[in-house]
PDB file of N, CA and C in Angstrom:
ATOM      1  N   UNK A   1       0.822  -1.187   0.000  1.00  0.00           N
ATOM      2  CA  UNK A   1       0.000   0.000   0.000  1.00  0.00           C
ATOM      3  C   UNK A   1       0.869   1.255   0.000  1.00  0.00           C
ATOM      4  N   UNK A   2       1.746   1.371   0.979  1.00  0.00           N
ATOM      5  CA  UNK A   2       2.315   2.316   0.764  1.00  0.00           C
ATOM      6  C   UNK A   2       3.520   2.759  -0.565  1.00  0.00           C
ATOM      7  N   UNK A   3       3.764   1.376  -0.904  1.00  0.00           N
ATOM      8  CA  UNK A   3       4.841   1.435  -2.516  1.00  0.00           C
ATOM      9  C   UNK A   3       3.552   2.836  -3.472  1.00  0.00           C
ATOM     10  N   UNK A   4       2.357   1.886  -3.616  1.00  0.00           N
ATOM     11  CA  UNK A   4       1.498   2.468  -4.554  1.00  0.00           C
ATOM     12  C   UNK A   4       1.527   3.848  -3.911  1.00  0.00           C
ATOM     13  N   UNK A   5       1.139   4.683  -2.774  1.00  0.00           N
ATOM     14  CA  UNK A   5       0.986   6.376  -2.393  1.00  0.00           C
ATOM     15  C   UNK A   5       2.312   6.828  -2.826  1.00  0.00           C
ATOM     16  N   UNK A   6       3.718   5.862  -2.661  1.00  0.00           N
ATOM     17  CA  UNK A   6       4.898   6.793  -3.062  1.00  0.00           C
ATOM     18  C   UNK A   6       4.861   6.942  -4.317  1.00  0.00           C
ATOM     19  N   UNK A   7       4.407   6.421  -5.569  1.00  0.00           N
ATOM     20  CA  UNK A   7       4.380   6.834  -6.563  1.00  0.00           C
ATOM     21  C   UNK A   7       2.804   6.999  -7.438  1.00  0.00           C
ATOM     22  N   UNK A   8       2.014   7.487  -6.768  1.00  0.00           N
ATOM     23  CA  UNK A   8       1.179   7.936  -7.452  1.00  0.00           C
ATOM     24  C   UNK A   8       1.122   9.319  -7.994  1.00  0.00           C
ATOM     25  N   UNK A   9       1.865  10.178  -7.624  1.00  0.00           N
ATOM     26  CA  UNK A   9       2.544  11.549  -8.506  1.00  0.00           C
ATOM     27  C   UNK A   9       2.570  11.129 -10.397  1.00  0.00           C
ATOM     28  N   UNK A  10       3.732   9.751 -10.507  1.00  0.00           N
ATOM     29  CA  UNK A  10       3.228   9.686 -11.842  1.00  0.00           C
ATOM     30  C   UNK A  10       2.380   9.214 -11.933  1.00  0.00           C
ATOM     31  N   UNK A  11       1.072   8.617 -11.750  1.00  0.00           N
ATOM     32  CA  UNK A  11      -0.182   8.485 -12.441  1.00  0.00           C
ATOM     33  C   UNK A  11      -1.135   9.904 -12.240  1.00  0.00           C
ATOM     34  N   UNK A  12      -0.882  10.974 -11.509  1.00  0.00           N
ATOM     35  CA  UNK A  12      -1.274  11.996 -11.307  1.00  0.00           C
ATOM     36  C   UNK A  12      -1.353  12.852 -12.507  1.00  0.00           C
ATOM     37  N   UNK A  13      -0.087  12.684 -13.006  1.00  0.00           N
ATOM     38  CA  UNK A  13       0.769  13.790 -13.851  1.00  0.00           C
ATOM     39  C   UNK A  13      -0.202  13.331 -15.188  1.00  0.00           C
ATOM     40  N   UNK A  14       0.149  12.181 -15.404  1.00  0.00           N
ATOM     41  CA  UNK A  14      -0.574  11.144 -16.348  1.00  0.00           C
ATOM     42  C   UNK A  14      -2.068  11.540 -16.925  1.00  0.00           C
ATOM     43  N   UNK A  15      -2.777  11.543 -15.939  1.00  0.00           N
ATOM     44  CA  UNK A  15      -4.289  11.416 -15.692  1.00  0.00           C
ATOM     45  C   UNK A  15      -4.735  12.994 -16.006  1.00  0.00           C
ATOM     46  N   UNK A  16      -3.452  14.331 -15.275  1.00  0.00           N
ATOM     47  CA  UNK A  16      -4.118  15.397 -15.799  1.00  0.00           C
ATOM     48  C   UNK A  16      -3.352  15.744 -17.056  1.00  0.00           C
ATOM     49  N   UNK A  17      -2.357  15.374 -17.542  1.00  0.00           N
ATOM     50  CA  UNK A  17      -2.305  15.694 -19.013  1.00  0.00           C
ATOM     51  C   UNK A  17      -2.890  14.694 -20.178  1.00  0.00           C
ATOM     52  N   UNK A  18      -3.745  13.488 -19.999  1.00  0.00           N
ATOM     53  CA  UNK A  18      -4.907  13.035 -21.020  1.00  0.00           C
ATOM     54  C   UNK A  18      -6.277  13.769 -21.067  1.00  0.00           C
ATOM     55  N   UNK A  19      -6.597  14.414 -19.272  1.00  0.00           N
ATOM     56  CA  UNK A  19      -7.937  15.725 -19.184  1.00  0.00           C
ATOM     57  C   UNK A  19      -7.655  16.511 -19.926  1.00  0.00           C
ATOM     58  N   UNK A  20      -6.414  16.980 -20.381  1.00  0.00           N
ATOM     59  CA  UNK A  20      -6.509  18.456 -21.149  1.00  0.00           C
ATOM     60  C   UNK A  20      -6.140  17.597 -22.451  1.00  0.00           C
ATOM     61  N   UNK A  21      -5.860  16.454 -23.141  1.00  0.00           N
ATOM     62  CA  UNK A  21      -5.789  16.414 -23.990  1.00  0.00           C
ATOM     63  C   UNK A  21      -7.261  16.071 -24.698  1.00  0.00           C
ATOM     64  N   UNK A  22      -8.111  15.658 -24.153  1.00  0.00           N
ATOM     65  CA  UNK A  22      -9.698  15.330 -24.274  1.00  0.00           C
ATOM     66  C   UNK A  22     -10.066  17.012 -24.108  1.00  0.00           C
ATOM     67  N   UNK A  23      -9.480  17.800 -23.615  1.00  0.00           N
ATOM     68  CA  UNK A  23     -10.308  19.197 -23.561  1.00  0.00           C
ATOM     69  C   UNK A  23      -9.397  19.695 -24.939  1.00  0.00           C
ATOM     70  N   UNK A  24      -8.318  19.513 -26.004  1.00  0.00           N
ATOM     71  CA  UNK A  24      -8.197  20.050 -26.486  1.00  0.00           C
ATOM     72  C   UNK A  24      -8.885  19.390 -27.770  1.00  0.00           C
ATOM     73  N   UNK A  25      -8.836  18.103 -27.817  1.00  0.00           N
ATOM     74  CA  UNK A  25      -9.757  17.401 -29.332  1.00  0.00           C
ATOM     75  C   UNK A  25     -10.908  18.063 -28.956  1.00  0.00           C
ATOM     76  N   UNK A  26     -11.843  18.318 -27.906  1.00  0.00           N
ATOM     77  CA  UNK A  26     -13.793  18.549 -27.774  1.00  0.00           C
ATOM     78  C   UNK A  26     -13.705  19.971 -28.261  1.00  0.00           C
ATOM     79  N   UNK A  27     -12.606  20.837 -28.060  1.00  0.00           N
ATOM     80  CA  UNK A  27     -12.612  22.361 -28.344  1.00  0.00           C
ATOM     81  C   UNK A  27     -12.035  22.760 -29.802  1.00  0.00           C
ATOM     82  N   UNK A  28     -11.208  21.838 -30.240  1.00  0.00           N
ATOM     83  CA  UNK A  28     -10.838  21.759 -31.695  1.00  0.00           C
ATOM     84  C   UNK A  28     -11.983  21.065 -32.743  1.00  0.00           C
ATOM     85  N   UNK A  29     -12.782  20.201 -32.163  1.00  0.00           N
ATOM     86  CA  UNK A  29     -14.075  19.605 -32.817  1.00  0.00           C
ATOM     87  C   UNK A  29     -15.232  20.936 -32.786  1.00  0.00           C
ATOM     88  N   UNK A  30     -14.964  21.688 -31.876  1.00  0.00           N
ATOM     89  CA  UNK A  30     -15.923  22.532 -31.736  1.00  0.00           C
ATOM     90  C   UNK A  30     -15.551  23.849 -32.737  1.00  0.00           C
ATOM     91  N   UNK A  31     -14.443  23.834 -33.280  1.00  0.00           N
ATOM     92  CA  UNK A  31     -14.430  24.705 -34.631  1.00  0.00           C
ATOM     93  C   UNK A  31     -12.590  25.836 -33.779  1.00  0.00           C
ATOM     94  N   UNK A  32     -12.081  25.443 -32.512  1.00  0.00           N
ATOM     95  CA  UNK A  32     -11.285  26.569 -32.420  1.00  0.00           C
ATOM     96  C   UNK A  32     -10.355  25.716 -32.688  1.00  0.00           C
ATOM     97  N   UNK A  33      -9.069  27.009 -33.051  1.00  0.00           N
ATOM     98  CA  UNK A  33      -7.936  27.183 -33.327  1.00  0.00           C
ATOM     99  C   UNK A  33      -6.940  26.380 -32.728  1.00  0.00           C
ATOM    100  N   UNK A  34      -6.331  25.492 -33.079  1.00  0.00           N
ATOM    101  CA  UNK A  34      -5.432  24.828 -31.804  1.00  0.00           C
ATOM    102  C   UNK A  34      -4.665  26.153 -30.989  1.00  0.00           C
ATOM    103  N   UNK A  35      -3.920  26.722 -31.749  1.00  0.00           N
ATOM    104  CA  UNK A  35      -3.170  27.412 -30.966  1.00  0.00           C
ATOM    105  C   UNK A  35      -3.995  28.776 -29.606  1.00  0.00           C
ATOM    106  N   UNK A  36      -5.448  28.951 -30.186  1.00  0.00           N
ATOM    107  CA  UNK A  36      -6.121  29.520 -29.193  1.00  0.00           C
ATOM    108  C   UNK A  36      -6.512  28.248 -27.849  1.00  0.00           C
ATOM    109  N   UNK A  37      -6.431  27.784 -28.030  1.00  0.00           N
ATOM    110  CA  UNK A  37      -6.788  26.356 -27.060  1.00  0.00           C
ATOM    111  C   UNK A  37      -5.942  26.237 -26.418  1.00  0.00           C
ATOM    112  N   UNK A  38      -4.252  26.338 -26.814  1.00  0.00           N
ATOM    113  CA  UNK A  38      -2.924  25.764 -25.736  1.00  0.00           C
ATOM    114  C   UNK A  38      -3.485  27.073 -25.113  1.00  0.00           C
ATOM    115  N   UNK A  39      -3.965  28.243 -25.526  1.00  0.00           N
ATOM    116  CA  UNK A  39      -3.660  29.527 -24.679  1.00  0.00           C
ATOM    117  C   UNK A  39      -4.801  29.995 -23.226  1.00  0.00           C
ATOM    118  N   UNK A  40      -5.797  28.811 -23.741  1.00  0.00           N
ATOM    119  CA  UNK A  40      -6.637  29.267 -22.457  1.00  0.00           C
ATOM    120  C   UNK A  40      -5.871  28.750 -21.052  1.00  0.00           C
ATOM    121  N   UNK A  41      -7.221  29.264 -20.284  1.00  0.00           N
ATOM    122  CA  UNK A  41      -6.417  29.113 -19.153  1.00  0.00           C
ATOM    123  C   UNK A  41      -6.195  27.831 -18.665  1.00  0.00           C
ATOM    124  N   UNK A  42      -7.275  26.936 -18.590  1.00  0.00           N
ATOM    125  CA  UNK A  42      -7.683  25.363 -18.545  1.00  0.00           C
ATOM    126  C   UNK A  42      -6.162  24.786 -18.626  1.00  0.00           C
ATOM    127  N   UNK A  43      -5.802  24.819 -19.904  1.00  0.00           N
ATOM    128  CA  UNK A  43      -4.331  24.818 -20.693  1.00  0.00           C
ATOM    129  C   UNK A  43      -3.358  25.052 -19.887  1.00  0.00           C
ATOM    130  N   UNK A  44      -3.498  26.281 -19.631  1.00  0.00           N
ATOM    131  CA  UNK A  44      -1.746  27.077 -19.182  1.00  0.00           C
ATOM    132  C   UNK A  44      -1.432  26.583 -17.637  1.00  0.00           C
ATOM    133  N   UNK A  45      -2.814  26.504 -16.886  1.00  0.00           N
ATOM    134  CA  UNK A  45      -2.827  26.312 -15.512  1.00  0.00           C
ATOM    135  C   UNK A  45      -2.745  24.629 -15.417  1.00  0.00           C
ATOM    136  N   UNK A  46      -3.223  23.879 -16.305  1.00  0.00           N
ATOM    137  CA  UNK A  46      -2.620  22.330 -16.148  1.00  0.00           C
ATOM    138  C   UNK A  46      -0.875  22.276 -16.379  1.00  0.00           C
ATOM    139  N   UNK A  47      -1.002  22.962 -17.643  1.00  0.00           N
ATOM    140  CA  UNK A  47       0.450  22.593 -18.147  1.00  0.00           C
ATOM    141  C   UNK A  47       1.017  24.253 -18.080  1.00  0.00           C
ATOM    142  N   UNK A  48       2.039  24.179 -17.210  1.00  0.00           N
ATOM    143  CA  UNK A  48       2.475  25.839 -16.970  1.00  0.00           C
ATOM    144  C   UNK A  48       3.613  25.537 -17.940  1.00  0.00           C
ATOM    145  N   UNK A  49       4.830  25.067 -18.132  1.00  0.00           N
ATOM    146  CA  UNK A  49       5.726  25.203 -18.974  1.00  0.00           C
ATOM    147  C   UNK A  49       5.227  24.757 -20.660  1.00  0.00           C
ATOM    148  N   UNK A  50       6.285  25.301 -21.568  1.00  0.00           N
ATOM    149  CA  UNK A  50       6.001  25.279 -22.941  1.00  0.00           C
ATOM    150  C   UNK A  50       6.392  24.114 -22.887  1.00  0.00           C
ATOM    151  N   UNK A  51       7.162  23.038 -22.292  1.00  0.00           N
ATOM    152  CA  UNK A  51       7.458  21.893 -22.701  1.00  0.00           C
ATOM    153  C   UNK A  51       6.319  20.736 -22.484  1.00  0.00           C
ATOM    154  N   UNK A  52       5.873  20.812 -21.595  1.00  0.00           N
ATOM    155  CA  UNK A  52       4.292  20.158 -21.066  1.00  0.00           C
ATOM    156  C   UNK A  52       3.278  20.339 -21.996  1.00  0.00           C
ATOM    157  N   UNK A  53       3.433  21.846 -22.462  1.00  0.00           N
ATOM    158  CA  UNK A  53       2.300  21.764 -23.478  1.00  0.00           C
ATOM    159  C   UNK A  53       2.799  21.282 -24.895  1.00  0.00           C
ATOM    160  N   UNK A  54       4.460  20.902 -25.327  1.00  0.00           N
ATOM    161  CA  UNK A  54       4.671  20.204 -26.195  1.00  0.00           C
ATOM    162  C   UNK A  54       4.810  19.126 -26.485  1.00  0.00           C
ATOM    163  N   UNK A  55       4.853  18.348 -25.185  1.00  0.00           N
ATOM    164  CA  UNK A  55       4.767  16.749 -25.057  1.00  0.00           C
ATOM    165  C   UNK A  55       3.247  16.526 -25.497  1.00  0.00           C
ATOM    166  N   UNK A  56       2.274  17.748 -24.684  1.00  0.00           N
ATOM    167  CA  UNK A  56       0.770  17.245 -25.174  1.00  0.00           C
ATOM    168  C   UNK A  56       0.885  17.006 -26.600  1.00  0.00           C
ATOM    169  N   UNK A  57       1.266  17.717 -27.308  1.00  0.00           N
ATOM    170  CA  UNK A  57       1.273  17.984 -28.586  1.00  0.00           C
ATOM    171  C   UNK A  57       1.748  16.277 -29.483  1.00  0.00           C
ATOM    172  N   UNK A  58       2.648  15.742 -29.013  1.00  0.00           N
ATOM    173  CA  UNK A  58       3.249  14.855 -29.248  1.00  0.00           C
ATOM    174  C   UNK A  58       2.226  13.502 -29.007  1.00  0.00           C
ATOM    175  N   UNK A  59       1.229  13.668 -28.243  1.00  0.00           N
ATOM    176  CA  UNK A  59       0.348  12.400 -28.154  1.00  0.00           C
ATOM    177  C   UNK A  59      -0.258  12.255 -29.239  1.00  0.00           C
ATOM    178  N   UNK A  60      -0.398  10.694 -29.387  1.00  0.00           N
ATOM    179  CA  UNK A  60      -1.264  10.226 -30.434  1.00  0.00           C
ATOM    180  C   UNK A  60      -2.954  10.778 -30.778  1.00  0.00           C
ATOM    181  N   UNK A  61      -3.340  11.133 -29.801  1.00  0.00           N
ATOM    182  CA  UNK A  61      -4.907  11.340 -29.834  1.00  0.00           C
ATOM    183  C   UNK A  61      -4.945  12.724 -30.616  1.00  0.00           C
ATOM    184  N   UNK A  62      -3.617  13.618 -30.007  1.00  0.00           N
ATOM    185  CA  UNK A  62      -4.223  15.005 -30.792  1.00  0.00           C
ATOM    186  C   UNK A  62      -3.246  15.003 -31.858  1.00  0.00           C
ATOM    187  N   UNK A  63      -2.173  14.063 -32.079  1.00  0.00           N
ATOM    188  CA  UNK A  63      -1.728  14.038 -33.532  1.00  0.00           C
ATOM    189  C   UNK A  63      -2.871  13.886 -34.605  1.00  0.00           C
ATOM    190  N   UNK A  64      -3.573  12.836 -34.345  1.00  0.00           N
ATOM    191  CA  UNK A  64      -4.909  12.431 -34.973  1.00  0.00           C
ATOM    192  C   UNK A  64      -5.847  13.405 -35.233  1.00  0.00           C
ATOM    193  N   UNK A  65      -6.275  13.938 -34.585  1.00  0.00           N
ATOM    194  CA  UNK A  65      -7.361  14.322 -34.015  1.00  0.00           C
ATOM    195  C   UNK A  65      -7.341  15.991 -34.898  1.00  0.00           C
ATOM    196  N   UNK A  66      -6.235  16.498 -34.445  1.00  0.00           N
ATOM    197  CA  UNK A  66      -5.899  17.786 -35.146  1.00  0.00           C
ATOM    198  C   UNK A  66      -5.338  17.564 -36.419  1.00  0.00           C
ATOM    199  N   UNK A  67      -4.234  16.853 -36.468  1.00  0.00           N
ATOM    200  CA  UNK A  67      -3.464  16.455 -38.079  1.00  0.00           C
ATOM    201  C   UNK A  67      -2.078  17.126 -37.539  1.00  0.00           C
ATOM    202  N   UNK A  68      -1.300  16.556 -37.982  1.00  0.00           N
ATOM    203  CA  UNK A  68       0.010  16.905 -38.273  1.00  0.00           C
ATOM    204  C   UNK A  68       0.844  18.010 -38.718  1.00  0.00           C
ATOM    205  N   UNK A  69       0.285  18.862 -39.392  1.00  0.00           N
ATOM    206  CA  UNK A  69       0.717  19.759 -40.153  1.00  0.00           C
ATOM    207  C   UNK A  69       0.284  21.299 -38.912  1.00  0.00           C
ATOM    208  N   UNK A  70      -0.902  21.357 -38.769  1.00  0.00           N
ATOM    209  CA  UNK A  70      -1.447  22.000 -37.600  1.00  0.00           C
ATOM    210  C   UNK A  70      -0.418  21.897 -36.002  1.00  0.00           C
ATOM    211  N   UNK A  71      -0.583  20.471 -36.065  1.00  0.00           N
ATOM    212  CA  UNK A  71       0.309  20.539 -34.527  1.00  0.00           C
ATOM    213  C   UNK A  71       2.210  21.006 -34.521  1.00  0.00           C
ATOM    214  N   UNK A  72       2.307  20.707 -35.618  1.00  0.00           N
ATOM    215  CA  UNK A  72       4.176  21.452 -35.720  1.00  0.00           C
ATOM    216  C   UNK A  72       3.870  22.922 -35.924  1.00  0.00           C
ATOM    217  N   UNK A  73       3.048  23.721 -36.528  1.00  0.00           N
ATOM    218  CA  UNK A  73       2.844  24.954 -36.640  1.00  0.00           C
ATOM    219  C   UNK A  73       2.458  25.599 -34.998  1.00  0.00           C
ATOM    220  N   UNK A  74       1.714  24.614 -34.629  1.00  0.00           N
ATOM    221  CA  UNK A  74       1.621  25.212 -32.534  1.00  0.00           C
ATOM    222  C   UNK A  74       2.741  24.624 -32.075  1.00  0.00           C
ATOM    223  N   UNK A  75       3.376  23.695 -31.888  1.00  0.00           N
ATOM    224  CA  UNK A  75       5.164  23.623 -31.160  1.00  0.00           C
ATOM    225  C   UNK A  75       5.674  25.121 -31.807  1.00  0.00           C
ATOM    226  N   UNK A  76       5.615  25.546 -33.207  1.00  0.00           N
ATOM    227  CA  UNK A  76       6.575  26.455 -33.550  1.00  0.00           C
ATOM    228  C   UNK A  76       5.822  28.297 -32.626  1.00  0.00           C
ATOM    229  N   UNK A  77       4.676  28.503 -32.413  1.00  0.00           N
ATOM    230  CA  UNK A  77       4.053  29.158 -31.630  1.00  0.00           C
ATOM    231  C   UNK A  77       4.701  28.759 -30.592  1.00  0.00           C
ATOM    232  N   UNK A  78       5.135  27.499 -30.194  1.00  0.00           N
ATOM    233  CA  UNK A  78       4.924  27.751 -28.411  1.00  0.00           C
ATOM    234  C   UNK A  78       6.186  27.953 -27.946  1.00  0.00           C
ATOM    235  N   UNK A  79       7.392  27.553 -28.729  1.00  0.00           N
ATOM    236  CA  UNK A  79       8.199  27.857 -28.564  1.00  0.00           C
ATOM    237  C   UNK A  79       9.262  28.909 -28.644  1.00  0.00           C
ATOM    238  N   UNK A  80       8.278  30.050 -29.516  1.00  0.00           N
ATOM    239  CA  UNK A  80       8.752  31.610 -29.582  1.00  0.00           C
ATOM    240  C   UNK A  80       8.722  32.209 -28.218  1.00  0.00           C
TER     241      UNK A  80
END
């Protein structure tokens, strides 16, 4: 019992960066901008560094989901 509480941080971390990745496909289905989406707050306050929000970027669901071409154009936004 206690092995599992010392490392539940990574399933933490885990669990809230797939919530914002399900909040960024429902808000990109809903007609917005990817790059207005990394910028709300939902976004910035899950994932505070640009690198968090570029690993999101890197998952399969919103590779899909958004397309490819779209998601290297927001890494190149996020990293200015």
């Amino acid at each position: 019992m206690a092995l599992k509480d010392l490392f539940s941080f990574l399933f933490a971390r885990s669990t809230q960066e797939e919530r914002v990745a399900q909040y960024v496909i429902r808000e990109h289905d809903r007609g917005r901008t990817l790059n207005e989406i990394l910028e709300d707050k939902y976004v910035v306050n899950r994932l505070q560094s640009p690198q968090q929000r570029s690993r999101l970027l890197d998952r399969p669901e919103i590779l899909q989901a958004v397309g490819g071409d779209m998601v290297e154009a927001a890494k190149a936004s996020i990293g200015s």
